[in-house]
N, C-alpha and C. Protein backbone atom coordinates (compact mmCIF):
# COMPACT_ATOMS: atom_id res chain seq x y z
N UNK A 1 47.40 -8.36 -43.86
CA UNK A 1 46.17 -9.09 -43.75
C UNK A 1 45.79 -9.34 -42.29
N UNK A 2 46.67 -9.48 -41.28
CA UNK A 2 46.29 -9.62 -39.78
C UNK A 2 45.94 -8.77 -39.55
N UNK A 3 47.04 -7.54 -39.82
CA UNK A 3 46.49 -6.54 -39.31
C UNK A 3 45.16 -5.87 -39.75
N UNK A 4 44.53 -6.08 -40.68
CA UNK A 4 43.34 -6.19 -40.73
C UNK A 4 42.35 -6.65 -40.08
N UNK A 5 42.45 -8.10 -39.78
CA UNK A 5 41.46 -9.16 -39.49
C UNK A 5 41.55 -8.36 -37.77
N UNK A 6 42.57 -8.41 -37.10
CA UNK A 6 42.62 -7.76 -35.64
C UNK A 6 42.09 -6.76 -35.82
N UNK A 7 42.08 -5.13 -36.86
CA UNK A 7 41.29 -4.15 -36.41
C UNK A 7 39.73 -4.44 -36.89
N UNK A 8 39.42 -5.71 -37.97
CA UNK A 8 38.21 -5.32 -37.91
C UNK A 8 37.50 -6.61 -36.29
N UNK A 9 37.87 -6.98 -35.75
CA UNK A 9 37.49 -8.01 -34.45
C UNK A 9 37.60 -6.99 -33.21
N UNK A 10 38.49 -6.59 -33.16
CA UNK A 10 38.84 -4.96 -32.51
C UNK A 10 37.79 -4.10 -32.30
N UNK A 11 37.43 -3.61 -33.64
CA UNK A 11 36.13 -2.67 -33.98
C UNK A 11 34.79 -3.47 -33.58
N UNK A 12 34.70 -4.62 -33.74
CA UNK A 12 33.86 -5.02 -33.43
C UNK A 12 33.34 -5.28 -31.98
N UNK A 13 34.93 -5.53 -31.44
CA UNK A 13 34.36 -5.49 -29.84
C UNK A 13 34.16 -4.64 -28.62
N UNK A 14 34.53 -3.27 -29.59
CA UNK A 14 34.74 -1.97 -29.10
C UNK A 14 33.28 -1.42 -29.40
N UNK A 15 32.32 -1.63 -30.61
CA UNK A 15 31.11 -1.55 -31.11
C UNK A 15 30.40 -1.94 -30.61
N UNK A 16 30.29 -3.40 -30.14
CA UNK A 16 29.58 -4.20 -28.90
C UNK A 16 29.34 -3.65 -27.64
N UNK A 17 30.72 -3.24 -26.83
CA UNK A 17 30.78 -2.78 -25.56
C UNK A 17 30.20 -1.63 -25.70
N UNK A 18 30.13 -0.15 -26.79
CA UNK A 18 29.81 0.95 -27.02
C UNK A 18 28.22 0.79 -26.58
N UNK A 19 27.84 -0.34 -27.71
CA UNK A 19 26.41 -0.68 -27.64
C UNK A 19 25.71 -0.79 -26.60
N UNK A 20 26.35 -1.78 -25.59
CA UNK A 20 26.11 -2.18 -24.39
C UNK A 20 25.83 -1.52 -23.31
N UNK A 21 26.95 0.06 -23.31
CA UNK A 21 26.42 1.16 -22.49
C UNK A 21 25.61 1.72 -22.65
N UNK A 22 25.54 2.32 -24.32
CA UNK A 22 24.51 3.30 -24.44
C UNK A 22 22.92 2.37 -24.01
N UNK A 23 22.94 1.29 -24.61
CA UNK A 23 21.33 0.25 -23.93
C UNK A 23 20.88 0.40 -22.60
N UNK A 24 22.11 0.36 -21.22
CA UNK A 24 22.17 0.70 -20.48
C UNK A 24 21.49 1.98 -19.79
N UNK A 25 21.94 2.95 -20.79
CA UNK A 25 21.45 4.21 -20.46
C UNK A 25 20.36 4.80 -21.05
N UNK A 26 19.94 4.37 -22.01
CA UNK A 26 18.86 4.25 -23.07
C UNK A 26 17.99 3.80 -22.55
N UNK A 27 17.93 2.84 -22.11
CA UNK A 27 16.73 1.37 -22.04
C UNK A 27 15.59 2.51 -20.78
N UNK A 28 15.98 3.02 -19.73
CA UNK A 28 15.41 3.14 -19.01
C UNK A 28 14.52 4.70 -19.74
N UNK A 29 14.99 5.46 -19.71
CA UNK A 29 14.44 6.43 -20.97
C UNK A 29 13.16 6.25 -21.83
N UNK A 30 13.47 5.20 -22.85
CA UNK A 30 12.40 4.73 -23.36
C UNK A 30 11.30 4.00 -23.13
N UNK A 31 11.77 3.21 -22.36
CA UNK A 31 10.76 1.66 -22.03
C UNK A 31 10.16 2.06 -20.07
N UNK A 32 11.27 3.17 -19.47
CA UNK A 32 10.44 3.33 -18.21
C UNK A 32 9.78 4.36 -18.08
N UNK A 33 10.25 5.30 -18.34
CA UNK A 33 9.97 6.89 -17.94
C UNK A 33 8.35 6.94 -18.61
N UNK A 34 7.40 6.43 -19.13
CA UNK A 34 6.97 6.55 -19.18
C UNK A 34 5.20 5.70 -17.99
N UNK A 35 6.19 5.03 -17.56
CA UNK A 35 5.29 4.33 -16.55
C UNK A 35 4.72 5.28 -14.95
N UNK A 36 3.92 4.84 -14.93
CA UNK A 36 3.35 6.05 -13.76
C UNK A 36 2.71 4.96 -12.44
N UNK A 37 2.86 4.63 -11.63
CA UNK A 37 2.58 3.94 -10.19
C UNK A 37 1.43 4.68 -9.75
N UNK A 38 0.59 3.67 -9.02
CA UNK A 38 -0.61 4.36 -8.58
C UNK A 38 -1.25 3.51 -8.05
N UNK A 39 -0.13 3.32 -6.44
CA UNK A 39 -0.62 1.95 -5.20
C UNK A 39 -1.50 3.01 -4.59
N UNK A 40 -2.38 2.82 -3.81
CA UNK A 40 -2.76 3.14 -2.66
C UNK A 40 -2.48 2.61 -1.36
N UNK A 41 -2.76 3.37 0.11
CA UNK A 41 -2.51 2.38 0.85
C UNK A 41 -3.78 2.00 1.91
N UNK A 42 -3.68 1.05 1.99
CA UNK A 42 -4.75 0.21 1.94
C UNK A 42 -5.06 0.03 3.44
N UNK A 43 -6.33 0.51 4.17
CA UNK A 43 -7.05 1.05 5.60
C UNK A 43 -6.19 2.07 5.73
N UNK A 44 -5.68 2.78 5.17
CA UNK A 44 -4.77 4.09 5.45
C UNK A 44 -5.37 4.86 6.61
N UNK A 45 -6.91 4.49 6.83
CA UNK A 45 -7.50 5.66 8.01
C UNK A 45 -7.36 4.82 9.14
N UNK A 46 -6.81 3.38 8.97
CA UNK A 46 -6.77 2.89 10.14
C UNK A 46 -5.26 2.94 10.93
N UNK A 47 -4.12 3.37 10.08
CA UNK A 47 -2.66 3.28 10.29
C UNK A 47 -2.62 4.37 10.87
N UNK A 48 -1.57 4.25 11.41
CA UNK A 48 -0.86 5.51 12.40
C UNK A 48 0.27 6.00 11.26
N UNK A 49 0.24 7.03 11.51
CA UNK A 49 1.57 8.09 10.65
C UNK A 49 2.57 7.99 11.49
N UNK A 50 3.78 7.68 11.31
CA UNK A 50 5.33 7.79 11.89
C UNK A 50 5.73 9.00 11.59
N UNK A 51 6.19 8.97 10.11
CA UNK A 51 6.64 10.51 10.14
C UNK A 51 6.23 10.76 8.27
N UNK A 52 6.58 12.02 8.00
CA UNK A 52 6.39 12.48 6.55
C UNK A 52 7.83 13.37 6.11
N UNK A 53 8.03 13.21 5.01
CA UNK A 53 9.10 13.95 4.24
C UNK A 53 8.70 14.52 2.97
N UNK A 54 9.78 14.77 2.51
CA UNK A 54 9.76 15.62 0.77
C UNK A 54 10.69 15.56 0.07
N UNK A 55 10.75 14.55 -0.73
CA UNK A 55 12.15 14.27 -1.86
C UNK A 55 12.84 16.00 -2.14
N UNK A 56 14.03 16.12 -2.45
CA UNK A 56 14.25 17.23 -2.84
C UNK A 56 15.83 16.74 -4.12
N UNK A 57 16.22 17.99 -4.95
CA UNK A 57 17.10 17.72 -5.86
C UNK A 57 17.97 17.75 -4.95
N UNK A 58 19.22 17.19 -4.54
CA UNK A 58 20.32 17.19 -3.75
C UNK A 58 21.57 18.19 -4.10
N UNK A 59 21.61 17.73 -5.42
CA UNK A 59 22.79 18.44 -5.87
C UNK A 59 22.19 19.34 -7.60
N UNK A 60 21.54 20.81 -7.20
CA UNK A 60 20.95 21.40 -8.56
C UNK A 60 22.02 21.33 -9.56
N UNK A 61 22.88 21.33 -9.42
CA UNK A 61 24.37 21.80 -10.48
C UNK A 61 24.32 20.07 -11.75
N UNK A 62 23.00 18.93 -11.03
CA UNK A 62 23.59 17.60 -11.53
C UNK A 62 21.88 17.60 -12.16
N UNK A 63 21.74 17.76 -13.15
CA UNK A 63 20.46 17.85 -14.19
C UNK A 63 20.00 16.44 -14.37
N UNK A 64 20.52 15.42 -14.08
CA UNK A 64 20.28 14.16 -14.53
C UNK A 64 19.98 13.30 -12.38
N UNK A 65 20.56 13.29 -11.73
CA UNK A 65 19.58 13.21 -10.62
C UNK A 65 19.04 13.85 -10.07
N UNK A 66 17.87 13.83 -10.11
CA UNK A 66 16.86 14.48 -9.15
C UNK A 66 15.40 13.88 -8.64
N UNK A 67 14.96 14.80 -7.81
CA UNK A 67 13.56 14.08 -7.09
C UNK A 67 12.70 15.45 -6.48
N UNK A 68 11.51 14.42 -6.49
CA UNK A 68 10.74 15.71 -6.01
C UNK A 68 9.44 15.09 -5.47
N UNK A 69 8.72 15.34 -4.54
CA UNK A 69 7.30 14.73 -4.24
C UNK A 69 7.56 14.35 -2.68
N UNK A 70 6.31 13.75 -2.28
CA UNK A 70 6.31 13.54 -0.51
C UNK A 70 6.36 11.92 -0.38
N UNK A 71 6.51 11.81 0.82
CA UNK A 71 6.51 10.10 1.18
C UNK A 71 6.26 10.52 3.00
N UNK A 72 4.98 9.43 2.92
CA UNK A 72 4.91 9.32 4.18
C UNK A 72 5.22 7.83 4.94
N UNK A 73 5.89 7.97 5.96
CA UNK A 73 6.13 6.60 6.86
C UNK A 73 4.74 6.21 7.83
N UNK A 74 4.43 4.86 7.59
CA UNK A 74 3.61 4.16 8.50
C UNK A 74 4.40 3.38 9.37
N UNK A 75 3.44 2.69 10.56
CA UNK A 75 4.86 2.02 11.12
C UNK A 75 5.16 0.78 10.24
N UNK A 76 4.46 0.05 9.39
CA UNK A 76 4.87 -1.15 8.75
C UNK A 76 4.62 -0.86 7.00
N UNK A 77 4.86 0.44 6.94
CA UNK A 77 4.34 1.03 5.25
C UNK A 77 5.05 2.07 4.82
N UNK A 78 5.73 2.24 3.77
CA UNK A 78 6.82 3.31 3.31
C UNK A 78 5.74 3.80 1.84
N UNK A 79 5.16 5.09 1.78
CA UNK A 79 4.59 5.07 0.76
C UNK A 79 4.82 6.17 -0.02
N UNK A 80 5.27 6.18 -1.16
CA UNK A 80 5.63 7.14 -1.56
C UNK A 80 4.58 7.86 -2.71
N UNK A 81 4.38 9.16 -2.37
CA UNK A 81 2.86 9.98 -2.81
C UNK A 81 2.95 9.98 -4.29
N UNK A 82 1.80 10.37 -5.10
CA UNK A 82 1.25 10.20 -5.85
C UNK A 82 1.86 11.68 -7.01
N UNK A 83 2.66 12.46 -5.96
CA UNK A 83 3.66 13.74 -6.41
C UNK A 83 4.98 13.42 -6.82
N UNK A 84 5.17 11.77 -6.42
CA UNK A 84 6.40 11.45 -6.32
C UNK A 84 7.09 11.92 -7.74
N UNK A 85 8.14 11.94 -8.11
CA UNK A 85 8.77 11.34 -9.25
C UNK A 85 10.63 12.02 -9.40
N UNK A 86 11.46 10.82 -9.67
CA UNK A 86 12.83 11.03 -10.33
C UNK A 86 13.18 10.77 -11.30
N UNK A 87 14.18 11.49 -12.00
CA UNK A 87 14.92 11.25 -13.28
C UNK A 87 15.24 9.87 -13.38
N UNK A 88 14.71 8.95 -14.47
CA UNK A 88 15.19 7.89 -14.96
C UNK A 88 16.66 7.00 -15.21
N UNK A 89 16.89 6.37 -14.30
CA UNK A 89 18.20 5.79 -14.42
C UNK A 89 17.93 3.95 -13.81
N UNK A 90 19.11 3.33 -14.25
CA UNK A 90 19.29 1.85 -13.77
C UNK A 90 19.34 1.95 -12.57
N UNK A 91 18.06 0.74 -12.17
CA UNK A 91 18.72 -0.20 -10.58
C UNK A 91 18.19 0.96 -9.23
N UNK A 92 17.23 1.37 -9.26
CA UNK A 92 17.27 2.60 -8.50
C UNK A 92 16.33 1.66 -7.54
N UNK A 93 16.79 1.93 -5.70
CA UNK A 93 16.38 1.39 -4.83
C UNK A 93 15.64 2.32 -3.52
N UNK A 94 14.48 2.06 -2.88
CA UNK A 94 14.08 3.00 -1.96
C UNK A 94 15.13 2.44 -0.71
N UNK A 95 15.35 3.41 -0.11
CA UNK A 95 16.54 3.21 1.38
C UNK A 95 16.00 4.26 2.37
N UNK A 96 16.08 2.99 3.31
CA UNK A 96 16.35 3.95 4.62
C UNK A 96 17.34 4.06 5.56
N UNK A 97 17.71 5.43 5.60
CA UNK A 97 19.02 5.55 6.28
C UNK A 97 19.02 6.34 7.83
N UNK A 98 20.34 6.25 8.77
CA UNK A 98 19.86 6.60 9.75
C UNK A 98 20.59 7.50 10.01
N UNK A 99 20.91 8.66 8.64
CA UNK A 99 21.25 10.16 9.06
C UNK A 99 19.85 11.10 8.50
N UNK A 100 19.89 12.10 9.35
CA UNK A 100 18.98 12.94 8.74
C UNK A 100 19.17 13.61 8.09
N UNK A 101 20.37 14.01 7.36
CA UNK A 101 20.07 15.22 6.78
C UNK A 101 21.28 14.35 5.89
N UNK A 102 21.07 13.64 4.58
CA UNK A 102 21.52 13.16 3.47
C UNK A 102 21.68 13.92 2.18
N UNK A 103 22.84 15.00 2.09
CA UNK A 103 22.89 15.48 0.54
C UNK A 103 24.13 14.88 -0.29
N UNK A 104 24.34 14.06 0.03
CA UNK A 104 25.64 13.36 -0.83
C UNK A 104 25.73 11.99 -0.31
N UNK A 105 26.17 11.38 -1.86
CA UNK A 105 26.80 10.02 -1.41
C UNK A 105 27.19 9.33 0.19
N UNK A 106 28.63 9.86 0.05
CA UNK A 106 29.08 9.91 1.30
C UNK A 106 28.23 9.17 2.21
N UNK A 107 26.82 10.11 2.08
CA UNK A 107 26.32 9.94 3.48
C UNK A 107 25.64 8.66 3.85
N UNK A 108 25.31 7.71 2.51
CA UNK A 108 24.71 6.88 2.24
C UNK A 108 25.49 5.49 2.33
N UNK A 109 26.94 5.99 1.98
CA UNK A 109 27.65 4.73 1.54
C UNK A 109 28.42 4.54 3.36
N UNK A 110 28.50 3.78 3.73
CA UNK A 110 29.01 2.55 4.67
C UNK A 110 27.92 3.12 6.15
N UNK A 111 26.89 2.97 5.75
CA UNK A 111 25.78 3.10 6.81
C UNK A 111 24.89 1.69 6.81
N UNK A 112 24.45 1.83 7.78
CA UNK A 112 23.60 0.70 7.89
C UNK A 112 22.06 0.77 7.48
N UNK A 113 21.85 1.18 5.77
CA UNK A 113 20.72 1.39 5.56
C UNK A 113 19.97 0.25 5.53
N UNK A 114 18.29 0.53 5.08
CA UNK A 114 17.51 -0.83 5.36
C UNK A 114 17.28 -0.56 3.71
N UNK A 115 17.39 -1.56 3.03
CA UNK A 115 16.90 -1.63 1.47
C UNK A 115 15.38 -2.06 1.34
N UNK A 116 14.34 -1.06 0.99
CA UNK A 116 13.28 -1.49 1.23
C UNK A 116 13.00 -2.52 -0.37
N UNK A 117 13.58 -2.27 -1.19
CA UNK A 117 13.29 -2.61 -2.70
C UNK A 117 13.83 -1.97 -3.86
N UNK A 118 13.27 -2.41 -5.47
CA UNK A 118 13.67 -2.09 -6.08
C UNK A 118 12.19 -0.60 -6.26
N UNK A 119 13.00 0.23 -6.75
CA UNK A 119 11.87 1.61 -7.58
C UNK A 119 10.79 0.87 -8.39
N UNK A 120 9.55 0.89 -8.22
CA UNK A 120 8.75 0.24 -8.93
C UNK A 120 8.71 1.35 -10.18
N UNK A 121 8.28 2.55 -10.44
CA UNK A 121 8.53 3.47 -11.44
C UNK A 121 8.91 4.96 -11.21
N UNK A 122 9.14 5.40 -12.35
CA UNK A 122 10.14 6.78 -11.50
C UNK A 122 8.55 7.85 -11.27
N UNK A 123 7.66 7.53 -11.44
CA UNK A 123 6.85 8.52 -11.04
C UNK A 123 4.94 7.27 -10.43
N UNK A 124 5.05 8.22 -9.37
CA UNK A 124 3.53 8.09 -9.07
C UNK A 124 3.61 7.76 -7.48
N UNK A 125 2.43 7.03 -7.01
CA UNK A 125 2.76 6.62 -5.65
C UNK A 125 2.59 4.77 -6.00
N UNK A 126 3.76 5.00 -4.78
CA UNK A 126 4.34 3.65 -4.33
C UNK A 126 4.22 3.07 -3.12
N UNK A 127 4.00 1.80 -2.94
CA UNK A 127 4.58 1.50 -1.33
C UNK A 127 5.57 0.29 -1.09
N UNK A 128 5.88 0.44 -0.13
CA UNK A 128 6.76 -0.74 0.46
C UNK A 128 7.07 -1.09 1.60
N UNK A 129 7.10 -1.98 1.86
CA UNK A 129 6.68 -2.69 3.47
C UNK A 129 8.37 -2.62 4.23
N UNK A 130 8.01 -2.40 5.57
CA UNK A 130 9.02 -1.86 6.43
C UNK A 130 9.03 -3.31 7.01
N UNK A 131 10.20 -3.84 7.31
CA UNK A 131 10.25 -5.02 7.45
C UNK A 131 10.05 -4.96 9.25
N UNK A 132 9.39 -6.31 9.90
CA UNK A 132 8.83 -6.34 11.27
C UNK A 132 10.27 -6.20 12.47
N UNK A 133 9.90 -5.24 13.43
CA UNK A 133 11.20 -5.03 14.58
C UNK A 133 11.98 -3.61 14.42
N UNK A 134 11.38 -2.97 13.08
CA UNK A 134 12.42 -1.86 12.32
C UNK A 134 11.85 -1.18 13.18
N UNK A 135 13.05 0.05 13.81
CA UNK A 135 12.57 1.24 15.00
C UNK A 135 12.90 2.41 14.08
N UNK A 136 11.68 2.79 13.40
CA UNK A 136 11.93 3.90 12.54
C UNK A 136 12.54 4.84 12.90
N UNK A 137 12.14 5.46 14.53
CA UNK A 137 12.76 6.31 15.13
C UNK A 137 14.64 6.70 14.85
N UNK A 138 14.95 5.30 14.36
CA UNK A 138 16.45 5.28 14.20
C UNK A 138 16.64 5.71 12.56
N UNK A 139 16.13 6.20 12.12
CA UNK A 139 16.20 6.73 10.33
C UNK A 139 15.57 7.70 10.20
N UNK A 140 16.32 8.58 9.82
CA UNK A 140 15.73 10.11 10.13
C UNK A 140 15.42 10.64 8.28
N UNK A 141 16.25 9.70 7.25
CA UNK A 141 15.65 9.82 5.79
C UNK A 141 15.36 8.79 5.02
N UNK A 142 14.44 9.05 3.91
CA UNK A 142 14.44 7.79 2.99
C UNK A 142 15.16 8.88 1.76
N UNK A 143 15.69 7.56 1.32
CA UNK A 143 17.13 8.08 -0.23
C UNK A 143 16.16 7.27 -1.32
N UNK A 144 16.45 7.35 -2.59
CA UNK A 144 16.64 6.79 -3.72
C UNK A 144 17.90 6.75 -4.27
N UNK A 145 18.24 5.14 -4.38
CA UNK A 145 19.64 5.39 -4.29
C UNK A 145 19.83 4.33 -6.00
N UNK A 146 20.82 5.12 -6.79
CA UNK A 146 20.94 3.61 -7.80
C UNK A 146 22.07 2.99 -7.66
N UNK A 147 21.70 1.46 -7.62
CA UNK A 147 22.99 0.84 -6.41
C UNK A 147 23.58 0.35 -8.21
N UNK A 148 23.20 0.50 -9.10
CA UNK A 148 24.03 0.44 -10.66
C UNK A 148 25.05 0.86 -9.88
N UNK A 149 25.49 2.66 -9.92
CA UNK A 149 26.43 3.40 -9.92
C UNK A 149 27.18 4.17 -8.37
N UNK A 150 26.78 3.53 -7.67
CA UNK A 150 26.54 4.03 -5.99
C UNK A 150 26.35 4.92 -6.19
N UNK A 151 25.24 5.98 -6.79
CA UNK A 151 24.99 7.35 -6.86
C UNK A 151 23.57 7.34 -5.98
N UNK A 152 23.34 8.70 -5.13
CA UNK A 152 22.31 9.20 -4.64
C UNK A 152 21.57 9.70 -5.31
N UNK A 153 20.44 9.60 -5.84
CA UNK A 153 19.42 9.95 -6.64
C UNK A 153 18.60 11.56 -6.00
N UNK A 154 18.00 11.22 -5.02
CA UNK A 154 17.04 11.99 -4.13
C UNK A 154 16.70 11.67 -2.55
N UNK A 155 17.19 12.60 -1.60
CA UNK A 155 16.75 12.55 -0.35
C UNK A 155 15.77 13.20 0.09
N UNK A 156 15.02 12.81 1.33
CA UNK A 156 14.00 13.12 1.72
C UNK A 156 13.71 12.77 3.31
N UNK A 157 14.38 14.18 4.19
CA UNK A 157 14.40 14.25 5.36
C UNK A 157 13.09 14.07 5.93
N UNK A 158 13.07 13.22 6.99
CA UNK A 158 11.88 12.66 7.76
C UNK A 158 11.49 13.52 9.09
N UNK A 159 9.70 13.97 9.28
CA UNK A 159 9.42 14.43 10.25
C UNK A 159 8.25 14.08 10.89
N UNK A 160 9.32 13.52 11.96
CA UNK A 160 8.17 12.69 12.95
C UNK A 160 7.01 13.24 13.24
N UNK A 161 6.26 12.36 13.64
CA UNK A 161 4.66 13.08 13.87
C UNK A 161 4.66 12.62 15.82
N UNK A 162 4.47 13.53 16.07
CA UNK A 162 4.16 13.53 17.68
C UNK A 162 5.30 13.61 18.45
């Protein structure tokens, strides 16, 4: 009879936790991937361009992160184009980092990136404000990074203008 009552409390909390991941991995799938962003940026003819990039897949062999679309840097505006879009996952953050040429983790993890925010949606254009004193010159990419899993989502090497 215990041994009963333990496998069915057992099963149950093994069912729970099961639950708990797949929601995890689910949730964003259903309820995000379908959302589409569509900031503009605002006197855009009056801002100066810093630099421009191009999300790219990092690692093709990994079907589940990827990226693709442009982002251009203002000096106080991170905006990411209207081409933007990545594969759906938890917790995914725009970063700026101060290597240029970012295709792996590694390159992301114990740097002194600037966290601009959370991903407003995995597709459309976005922006986000570069916080005041930041010398862009010193960040040569912006990442999408999901700080869920310390995984690199999509990099996107930066090219200065002038």
């Amino acid at each position: 009879m215990i041994r009963l009552i333990v496998l069915f409390f057992g099963g149950g909390i093994l069912g729970l936790a099961a639950g708990f991941a797949a929601g995890i991995f689910v949730y964003p799938y259903i309820f995000l991937a379908d959302i589409v962003a569509s900031e503009e940026v605002a006197a855009a003819d009056s801002k100066q361009v810093v630099a421009k990039g191009s999300f790219i897949h990092a690692n093709p062999s990994d079907p589940i992160h990827y990226g693709s679309g442009g982002v251009t840097v203002y000096d106080d505006l991170l905006h990411l184009e209207s081409d933007f879009e990545v594969g759906p996952g938890p917790k995914f953050h725009v970063y700026l980092v101060p290597h240029d040429n970012v295709t792996e983790s590694a390159d992301v993890e114990g740097t002194m990136y600037i966290d601009l925010g959370r991903l407003k949606a995995f597709k459309g254009s976005q922006n986000y404000s570069v916080p005041a004193g930041v010398d862009l010159a010193q960040f040569g990419s912006v990442v999408i990074w999901c700080e869920k899993f310390g995984v690199l989502i999509s990099p996107a090497k930066l090219a200065f203008e002038g």
